[in-house]
Protein backbone atom coordinates (compact mmCIF):
# COMPACT_ATOMS: atom_id res chain seq x y z
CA UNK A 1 11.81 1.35 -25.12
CA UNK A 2 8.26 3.05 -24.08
CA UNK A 3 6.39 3.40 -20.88
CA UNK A 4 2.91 4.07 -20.66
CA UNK A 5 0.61 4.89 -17.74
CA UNK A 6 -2.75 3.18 -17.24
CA UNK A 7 -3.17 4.57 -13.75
CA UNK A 8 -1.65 6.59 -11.09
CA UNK A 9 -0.33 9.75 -13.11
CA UNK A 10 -3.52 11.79 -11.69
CA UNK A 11 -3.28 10.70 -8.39
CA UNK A 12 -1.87 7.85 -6.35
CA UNK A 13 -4.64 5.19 -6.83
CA UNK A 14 -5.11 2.28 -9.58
CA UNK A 15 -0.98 1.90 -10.45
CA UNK A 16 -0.74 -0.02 -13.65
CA UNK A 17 2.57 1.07 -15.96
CA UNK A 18 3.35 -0.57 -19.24
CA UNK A 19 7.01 -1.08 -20.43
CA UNK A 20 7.27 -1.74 -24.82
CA UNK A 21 10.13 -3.36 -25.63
CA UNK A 22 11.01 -3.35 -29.81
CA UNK A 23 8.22 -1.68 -30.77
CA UNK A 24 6.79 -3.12 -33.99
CA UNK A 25 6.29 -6.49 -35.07
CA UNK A 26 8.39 -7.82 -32.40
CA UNK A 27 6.63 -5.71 -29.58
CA UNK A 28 7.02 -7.22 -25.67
CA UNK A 29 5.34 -5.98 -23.21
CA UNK A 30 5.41 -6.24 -19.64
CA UNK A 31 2.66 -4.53 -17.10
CA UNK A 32 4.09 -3.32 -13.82
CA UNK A 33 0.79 -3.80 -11.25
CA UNK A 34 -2.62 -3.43 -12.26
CA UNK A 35 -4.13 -1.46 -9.37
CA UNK A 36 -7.99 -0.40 -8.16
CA UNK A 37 -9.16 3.15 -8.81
CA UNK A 38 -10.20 4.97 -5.55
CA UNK A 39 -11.34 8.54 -4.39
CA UNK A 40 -11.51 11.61 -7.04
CA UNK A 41 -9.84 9.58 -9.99
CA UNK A 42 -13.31 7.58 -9.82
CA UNK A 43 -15.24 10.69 -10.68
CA UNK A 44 -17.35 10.06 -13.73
CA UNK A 45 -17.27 6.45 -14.07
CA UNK A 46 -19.52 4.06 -13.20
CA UNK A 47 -18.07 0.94 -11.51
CA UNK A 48 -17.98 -1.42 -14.66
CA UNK A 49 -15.81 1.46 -16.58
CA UNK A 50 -13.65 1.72 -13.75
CA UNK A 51 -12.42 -1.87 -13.79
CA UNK A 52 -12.59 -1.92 -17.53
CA UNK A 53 -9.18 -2.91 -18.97
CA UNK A 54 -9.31 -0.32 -21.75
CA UNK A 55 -5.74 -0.89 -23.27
CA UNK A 56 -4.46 -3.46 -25.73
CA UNK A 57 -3.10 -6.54 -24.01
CA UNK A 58 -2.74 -8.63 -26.97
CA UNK A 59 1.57 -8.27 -26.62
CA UNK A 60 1.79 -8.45 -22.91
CA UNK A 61 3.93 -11.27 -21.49
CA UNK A 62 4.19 -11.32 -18.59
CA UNK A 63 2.31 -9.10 -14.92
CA UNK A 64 5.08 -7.70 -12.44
CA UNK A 65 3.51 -6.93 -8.98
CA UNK A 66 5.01 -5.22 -6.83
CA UNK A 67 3.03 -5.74 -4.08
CA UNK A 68 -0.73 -6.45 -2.53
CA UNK A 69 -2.47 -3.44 -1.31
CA UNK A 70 -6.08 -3.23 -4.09
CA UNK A 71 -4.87 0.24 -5.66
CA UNK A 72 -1.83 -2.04 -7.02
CA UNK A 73 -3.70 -5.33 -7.83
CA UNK A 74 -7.66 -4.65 -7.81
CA UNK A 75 -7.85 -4.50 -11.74
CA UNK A 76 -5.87 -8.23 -12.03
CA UNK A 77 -9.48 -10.35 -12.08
CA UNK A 78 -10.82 -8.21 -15.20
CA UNK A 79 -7.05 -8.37 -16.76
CA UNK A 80 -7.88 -11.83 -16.24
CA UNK A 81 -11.53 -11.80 -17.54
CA UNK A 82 -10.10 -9.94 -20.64
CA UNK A 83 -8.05 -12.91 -21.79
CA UNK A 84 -4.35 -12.24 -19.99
CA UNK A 85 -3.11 -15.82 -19.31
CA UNK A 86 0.37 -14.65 -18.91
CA UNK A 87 3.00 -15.59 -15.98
CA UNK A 88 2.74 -13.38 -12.87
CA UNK A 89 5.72 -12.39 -11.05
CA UNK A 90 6.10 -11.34 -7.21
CA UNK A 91 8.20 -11.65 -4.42
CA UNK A 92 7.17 -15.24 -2.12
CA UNK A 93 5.48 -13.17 0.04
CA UNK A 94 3.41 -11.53 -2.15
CA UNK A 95 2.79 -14.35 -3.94
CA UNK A 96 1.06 -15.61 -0.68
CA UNK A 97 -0.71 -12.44 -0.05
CA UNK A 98 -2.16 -12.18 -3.56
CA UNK A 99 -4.90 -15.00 -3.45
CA UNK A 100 -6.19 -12.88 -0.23
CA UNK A 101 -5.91 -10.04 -1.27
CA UNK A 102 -7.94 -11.00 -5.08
CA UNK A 103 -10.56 -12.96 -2.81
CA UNK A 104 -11.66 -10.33 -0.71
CA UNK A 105 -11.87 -8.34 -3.81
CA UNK A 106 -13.88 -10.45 -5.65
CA UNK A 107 -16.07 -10.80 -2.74
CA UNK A 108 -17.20 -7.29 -2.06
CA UNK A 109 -17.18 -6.36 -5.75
CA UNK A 110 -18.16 -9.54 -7.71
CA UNK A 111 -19.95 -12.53 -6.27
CA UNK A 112 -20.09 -14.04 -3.28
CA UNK A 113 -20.47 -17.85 -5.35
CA UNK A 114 -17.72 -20.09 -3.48
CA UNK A 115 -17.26 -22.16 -6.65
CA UNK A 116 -16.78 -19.32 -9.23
CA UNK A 117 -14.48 -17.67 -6.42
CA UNK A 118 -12.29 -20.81 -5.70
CA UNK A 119 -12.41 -21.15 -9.59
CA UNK A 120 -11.27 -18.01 -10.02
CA UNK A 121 -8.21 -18.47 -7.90
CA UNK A 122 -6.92 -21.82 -9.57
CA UNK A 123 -6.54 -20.20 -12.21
CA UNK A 124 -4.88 -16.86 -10.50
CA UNK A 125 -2.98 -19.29 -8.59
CA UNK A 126 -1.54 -21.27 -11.96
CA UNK A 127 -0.37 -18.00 -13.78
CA UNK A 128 1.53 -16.67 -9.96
CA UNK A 129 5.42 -17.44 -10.55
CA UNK A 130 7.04 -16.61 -6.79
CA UNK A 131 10.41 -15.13 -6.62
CA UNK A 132 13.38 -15.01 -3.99
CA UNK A 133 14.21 -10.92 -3.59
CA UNK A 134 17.66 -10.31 -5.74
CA UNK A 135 17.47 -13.42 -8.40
CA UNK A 136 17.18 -12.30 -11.62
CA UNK A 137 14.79 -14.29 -14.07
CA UNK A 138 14.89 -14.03 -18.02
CA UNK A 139 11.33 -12.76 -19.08
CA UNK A 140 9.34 -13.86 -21.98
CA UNK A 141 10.23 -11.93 -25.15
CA UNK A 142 9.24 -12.06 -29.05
CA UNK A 143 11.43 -13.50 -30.62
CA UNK A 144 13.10 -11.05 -33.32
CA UNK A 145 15.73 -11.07 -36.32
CA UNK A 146 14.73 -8.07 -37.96
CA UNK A 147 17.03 -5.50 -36.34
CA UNK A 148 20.56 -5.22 -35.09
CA UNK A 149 19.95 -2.95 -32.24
CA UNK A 150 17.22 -4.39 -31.10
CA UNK A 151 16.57 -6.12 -27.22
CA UNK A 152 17.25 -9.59 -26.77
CA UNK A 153 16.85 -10.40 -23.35
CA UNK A 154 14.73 -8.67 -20.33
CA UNK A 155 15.29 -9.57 -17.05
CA UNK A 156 13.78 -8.57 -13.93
CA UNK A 157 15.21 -8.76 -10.12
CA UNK A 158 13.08 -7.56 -6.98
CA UNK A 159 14.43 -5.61 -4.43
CA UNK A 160 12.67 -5.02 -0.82
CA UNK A 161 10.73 -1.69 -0.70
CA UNK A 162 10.08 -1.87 2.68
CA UNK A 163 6.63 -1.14 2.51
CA UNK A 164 4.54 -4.14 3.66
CA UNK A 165 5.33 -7.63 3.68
CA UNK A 166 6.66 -9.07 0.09
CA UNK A 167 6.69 -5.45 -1.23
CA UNK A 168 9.55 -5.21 -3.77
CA UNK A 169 11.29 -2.09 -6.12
CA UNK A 170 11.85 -3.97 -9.43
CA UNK A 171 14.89 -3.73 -11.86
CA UNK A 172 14.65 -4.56 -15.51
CA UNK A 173 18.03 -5.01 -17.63
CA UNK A 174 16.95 -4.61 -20.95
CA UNK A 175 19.74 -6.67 -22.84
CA UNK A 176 20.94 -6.52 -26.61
CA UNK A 177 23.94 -4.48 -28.43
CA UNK A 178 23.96 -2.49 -25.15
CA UNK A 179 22.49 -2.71 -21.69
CA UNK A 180 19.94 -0.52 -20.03
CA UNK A 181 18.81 -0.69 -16.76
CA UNK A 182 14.90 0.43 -16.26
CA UNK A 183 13.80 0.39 -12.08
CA UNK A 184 10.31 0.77 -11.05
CA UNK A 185 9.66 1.56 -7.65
CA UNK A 186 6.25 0.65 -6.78
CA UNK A 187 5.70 1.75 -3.23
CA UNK A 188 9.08 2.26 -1.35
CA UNK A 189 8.31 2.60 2.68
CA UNK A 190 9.51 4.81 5.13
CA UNK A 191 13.43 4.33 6.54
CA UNK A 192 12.87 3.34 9.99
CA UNK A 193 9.49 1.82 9.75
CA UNK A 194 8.56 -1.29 12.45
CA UNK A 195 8.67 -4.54 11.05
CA UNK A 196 10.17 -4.27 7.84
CA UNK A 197 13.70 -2.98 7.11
CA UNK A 198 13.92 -0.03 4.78
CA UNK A 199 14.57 0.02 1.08
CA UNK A 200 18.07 0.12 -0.03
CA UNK A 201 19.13 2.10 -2.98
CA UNK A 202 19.83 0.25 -6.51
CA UNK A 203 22.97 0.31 -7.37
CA UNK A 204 22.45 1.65 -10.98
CA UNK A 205 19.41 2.96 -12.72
CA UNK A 206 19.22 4.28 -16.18
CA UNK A 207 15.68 4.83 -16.03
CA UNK A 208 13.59 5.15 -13.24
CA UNK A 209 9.69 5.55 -12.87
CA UNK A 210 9.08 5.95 -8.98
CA UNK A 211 6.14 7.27 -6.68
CA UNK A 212 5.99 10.86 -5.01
CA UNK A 213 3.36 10.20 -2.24
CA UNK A 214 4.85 12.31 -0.50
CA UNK A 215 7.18 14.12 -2.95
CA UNK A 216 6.40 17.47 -0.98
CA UNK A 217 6.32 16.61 3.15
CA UNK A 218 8.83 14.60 5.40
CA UNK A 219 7.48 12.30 8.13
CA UNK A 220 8.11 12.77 12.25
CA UNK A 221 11.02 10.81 13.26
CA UNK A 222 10.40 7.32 14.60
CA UNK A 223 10.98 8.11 18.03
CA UNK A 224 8.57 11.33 18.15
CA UNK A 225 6.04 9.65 16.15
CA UNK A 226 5.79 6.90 18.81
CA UNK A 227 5.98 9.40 21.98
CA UNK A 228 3.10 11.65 20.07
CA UNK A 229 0.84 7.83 19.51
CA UNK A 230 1.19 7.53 23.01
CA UNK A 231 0.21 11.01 23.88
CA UNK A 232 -3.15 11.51 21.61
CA UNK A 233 -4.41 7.83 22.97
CA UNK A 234 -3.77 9.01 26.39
CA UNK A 235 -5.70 12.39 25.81
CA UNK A 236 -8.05 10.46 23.69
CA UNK A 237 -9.27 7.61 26.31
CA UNK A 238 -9.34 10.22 29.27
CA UNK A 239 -12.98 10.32 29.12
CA UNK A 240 -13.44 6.67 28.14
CA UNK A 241 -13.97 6.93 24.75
CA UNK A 242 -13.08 4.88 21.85
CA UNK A 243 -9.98 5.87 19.57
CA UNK A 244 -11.05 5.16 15.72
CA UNK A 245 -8.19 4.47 13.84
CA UNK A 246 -8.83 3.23 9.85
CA UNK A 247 -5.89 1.13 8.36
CA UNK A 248 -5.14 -0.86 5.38
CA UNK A 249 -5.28 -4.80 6.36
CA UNK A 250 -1.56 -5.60 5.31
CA UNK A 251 1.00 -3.38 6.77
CA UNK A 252 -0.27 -0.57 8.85
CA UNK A 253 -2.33 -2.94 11.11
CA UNK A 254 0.90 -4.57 11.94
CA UNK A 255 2.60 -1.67 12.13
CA UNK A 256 0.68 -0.29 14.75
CA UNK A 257 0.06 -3.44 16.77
CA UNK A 258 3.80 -3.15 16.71
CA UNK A 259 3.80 0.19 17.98
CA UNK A 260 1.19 -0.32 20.86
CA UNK A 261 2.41 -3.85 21.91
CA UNK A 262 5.56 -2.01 22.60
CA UNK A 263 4.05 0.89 24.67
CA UNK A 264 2.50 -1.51 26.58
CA UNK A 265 5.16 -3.49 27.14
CA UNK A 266 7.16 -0.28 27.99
CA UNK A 267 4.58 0.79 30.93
CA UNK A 268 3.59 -1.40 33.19
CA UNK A 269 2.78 0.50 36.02
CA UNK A 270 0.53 2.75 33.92
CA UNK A 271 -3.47 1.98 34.16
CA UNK A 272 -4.24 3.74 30.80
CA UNK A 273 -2.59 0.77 28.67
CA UNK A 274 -2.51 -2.13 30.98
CA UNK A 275 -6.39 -1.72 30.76
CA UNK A 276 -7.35 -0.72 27.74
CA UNK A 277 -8.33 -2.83 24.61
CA UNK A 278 -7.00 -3.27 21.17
CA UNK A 279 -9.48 -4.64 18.71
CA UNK A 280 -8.77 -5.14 15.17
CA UNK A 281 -11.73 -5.84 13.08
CA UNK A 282 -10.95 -7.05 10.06
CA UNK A 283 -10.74 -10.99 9.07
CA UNK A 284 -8.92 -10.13 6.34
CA UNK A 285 -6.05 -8.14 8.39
CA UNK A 286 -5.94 -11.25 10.84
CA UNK A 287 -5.09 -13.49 8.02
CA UNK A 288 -2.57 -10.83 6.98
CA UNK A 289 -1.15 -11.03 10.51
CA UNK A 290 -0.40 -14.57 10.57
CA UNK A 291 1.07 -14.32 7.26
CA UNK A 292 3.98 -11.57 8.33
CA UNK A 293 3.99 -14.26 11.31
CA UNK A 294 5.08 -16.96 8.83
CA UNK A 295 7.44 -14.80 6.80
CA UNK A 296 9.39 -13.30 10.19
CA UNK A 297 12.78 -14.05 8.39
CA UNK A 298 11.60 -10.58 6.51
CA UNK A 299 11.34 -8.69 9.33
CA UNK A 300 14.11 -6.12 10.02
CA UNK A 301 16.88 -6.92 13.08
CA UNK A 302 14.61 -4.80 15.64
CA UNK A 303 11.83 -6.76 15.85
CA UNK A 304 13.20 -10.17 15.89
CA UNK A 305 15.23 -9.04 18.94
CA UNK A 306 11.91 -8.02 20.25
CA UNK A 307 10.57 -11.64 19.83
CA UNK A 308 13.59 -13.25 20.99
CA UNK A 309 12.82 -11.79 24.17
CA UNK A 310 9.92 -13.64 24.44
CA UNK A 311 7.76 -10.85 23.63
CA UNK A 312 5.24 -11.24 20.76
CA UNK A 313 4.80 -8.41 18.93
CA UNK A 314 1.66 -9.29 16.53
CA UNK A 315 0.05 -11.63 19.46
CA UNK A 316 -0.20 -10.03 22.85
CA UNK A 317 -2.91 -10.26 26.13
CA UNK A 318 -4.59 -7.28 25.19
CA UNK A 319 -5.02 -7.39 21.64
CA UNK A 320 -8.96 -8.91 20.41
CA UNK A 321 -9.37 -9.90 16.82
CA UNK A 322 -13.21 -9.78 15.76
CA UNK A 323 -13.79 -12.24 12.87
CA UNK A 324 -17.97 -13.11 11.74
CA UNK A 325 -20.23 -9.72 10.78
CA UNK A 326 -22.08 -10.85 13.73
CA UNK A 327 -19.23 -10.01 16.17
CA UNK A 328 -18.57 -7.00 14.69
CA UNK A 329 -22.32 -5.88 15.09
CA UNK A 330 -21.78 -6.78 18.36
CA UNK A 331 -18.70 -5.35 19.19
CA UNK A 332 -19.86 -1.66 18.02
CA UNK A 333 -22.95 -2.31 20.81
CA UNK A 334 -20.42 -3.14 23.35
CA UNK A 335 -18.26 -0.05 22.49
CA UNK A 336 -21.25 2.16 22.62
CA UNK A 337 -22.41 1.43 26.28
CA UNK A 338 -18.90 0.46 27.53
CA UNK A 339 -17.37 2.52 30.21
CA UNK A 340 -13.87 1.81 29.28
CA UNK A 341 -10.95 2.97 27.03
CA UNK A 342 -11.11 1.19 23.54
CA UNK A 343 -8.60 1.44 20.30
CA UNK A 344 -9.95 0.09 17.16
CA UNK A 345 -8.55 -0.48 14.11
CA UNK A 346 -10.30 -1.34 11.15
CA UNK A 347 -10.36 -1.21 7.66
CA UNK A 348 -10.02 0.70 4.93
CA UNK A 349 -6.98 2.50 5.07
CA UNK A 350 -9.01 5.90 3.09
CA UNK A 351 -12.77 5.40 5.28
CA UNK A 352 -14.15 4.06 1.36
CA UNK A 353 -15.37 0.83 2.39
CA UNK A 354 -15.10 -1.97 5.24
CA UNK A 355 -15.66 -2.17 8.57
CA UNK A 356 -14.26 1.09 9.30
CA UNK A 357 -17.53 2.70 7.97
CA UNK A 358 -20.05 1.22 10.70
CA UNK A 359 -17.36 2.62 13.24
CA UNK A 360 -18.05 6.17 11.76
CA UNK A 361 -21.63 6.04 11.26
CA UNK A 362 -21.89 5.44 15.13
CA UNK A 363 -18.91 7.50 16.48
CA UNK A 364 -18.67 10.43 14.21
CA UNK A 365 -20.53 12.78 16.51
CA UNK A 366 -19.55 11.73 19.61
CA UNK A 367 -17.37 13.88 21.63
CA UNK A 368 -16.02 11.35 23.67
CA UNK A 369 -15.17 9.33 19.89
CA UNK A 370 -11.75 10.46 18.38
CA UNK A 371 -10.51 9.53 15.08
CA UNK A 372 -6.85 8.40 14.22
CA UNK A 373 -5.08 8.65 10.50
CA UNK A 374 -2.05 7.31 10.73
CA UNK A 375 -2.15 6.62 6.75
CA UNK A 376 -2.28 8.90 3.31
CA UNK A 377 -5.79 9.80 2.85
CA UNK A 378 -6.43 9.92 -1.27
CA UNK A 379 -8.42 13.62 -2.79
CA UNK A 380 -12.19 12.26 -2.73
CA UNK A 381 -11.81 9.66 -0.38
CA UNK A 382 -14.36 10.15 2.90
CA UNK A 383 -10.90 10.08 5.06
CA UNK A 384 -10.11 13.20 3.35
CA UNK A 385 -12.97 14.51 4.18
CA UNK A 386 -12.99 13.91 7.76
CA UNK A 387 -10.04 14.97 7.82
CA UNK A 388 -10.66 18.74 6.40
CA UNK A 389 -13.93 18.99 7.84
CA UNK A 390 -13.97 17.62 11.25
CA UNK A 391 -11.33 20.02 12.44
CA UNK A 392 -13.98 22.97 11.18
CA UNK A 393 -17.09 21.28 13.49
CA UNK A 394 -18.12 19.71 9.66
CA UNK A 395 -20.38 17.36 8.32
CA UNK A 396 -19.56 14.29 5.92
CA UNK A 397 -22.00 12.32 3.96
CA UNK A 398 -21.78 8.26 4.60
CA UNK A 399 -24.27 6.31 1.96
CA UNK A 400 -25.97 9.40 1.66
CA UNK A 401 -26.67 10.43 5.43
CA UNK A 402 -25.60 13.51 6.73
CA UNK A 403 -23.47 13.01 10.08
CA UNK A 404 -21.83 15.69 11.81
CA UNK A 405 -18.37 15.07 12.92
CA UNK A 406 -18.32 16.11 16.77
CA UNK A 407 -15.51 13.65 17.49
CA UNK A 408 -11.67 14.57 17.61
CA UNK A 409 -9.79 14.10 14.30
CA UNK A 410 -6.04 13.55 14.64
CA UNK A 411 -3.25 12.89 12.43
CA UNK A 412 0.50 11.38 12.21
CA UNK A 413 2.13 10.97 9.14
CA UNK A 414 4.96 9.73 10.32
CA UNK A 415 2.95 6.16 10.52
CA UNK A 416 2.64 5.94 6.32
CA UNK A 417 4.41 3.11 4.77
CA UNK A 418 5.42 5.41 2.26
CA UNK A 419 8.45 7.36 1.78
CA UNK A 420 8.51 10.90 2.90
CA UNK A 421 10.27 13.51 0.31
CA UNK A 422 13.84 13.15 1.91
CA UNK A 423 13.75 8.92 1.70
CA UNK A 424 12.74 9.31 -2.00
CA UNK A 425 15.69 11.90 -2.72
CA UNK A 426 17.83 9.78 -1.20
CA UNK A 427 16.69 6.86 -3.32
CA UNK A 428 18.65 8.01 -5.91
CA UNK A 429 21.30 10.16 -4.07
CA UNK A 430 22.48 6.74 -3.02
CA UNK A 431 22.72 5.18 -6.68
CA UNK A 432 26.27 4.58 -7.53
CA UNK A 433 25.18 4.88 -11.35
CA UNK A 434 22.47 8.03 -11.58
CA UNK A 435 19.69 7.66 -13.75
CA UNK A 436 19.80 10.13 -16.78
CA UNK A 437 16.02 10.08 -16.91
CA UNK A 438 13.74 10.36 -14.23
CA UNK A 439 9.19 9.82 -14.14
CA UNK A 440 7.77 10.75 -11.32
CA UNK A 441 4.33 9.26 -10.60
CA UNK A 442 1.90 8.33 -7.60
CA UNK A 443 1.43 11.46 -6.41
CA UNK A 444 -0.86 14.55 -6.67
CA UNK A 445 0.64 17.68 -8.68
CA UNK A 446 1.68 19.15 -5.88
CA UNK A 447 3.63 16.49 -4.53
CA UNK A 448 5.03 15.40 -8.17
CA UNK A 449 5.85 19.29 -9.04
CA UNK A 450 7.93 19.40 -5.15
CA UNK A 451 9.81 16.19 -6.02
CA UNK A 452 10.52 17.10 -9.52
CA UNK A 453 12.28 20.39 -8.31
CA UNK A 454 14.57 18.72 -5.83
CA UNK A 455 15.68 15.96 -8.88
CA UNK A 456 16.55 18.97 -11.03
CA UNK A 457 18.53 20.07 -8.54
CA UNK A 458 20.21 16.72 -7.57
CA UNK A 459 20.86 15.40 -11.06
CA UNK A 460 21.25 18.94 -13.43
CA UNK A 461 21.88 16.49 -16.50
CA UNK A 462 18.87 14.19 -16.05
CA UNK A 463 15.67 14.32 -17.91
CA UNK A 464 12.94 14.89 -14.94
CA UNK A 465 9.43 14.61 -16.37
CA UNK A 466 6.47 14.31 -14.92
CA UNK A 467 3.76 11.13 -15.89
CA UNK A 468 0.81 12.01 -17.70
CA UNK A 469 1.67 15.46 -18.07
């Protein structure tokens, strides 16, 4: 067995792993997502070189994904376009997601030709192979009589990561004299998160490759990182103004429509949020919406006692979904003569592209504007940025215009779908079978080189290395 890195070792963007199996003239190989590049780790490459698939894909059989967000599944048209014709393999929900998720893509960074889209995703659609969380499913493998020891059946089980909707931790047994158990982790979410329940530990790993995100920092609790939401809108819509807030489309904008449908819900007498409104500006997050509306047998014990109340979480009087580029033109006019509290939330997740942008280029220096990160913003990304600088009375650059950031910048990390450092130790505190070898990956040295420490200390006897290092 082998595991190579195509992505996310230098950062947390463009995840794409590669597991060998009998190396040599019976090589298998299976690719664990095949993610965007986004941020710093573009630095130095043009577009074209940063979708290239530069790695050998002639022994691949079969695409694991884990689950939709674009740093996980951006690259999948050009492994596509390079000749993979290979089964896919998610979770149902994903499996749903994906087409979205690769159309949208395709839109903003290929063509906007219907027919070479829709083309595009009958054939996506015919190599997608949807599977029920904890079935195991017998991979494809070359066939081999030329060793003893050598693997003779793979198979592959997802497990919920509690991350966004169809997001899965995935188990390989790799099956021939002996067994060995390989576990990827993909994105694993926070314990406690709305919506989704959180990640439960595998019961054995031999070998596991999992993210550090957050390898080095542990989120707010859920209960203080709702009470401080509630505070910074408050303080942020005392003068009026509009509260910013840029998410990824599939998870965090549920998330927080979660979060603020439920503060609503929780003050009635209170003017602030029986008056203010909730736009979310993305098409593509609206489609995402109804789709964790379809898959609500997913959602954790909380919220369906929320919506057997009658209450509807994702769908409530105050929330405004803005669909055409016309009405979102419009919308940003509205918002800049209005004389009345506004949240928006718009995409992307890291201020690099979408909707979000226009918000900033109008907002930014404002002093009655505030911006919200509720998400991990990625080294290089314009969300980092705003981040460091706006604090300081900065500047950022937005397609090469100078704005000066005069409007409040704000964080809570509690809100990241990701795993803080004490949820990914207890990953595999909670194994019943301790892996003896450990990769960390998906994280920036810092992170990775925090989480690595605490392993060593965990597991004394296990092999803690860190990817691409």
């Amino acid at each position: 067995m082998r595991i190579l890195h195509h992505g996310a070792v230098n950062g947390v963007t463009g995840s794409c792993h590669q597991l060998d199996i009998n190396q040599g003239e019976a090589l298998s190989s299976y690719l664990i997502d095949c993610g965007l590049f986004q941020g710093a780790e573009t630095a130095g490459k043009s577009s074209a070189q940063q979708l290239q698939i530069e790695f050998d894909i002639s022994a691949i059989q079969a695409l694991i994904v884990t689950h939709c967000h674009i740093d996980h599944v951006g690259r999948i048209p050009y492994l596509i376009a390079a000749g993979f014709d290979k089964p896919i393999y998610a979770t149902k929900a994903t499996a749903a997601l994906l087409p979205l998720v690769i159309e949208d893509a395709l839109k903003i960074g290929v063509t906007r030709d219907k027919k070479l889209i829709d083309a595009f995703l009958l054939r996506l659609e015919s190599l997608i192979r949807p599977i029920n969380y904890h079935q195991w499913v017998s991979l494809p493998l070359v066939d081999s009589t030329t060793k003893q020891d050598e693997v003779t059946e793979v198979k592959l089980k997802f497990k919920p990561a509690g991350h966004i909707l169809g997001s899965a931790y995935v188990e390989f047994d790799l099956i021939g004299k002996a067994k060995h158990r390989v576990v990827f982790s993909g994105d694993l979410g926070a314990t406690y998160a709305p919506l989704l329940a959180s990640p439960r530990s595998p019961y054995r790993a031999d070998t596991l490759v999992i993210e550090s995100t957050y390898g080095d920092k542990n989120h707010q609790g859920r209960k203080d990182r709702s009470k401080l939401l509630k505070q910074i809108i408050e303080k942020c819509v005392a003068d009026n103004g509009v509260v910013l807030i840029p998410a990824f489309s599939i998870g965090r904008t549920q998330e927080l429509l979660y979060e603020f449908e439920n503060i609503i819900a929780k003050n009635q007498h209170n003017p602030i949020w029986q008056n203010i409104d909730i736009i979310v500006d993305s098409p593509m997050a609206a489609k995402f919406t109804q789709k964790y509306l379809e898959f609500q047998a997913l959602w954790d014990s909380e919220a369906k006692r929320v919506v057997n109340k009658g209450r509807h979480p994702l769908d409530f009087e105050q929330l405004y979904t803005i669909d055409s580029h016309q009405d979102h033109l419009a919308v940003i006019n509205y918002l800049d003569s209005r004389n009345k509290p506004a949240i928006v939330i718009a995409a992307s997740g890291m201020c690099s592209g979408g909707r979000i942008m226009n918000y900033l280029k109008r907002f930014l220096s404002e002093p009655t504007a505030d911006v919200l990160f509720v998400g991990y913003q990625a080294q290089g990304t314009p969300g980092r940025d705003i981040q460091n600088f706006g604090p300081k009375g900065g500047y950022i650059m937005l397609d090469d215009e100078r704005i000066d950031i005069k409007a409040g910048v704000h964080t809570i990390s509690g809100y990241s779908a990701h795993a803080d450092q004490a949820n990914l130790i207890n990953f595999v505190k909670r194994m019943h079978h301790k892996p003896k070898h450990i990769r960390i990956v998906h994280g920036d040295d810092e992170a990775k080189q925090a989480l690595a420490g605490k392993y060593r200390q965990l597991l004394p006897d296990c092999e803690v290395e860190i990817g691409g290092q």
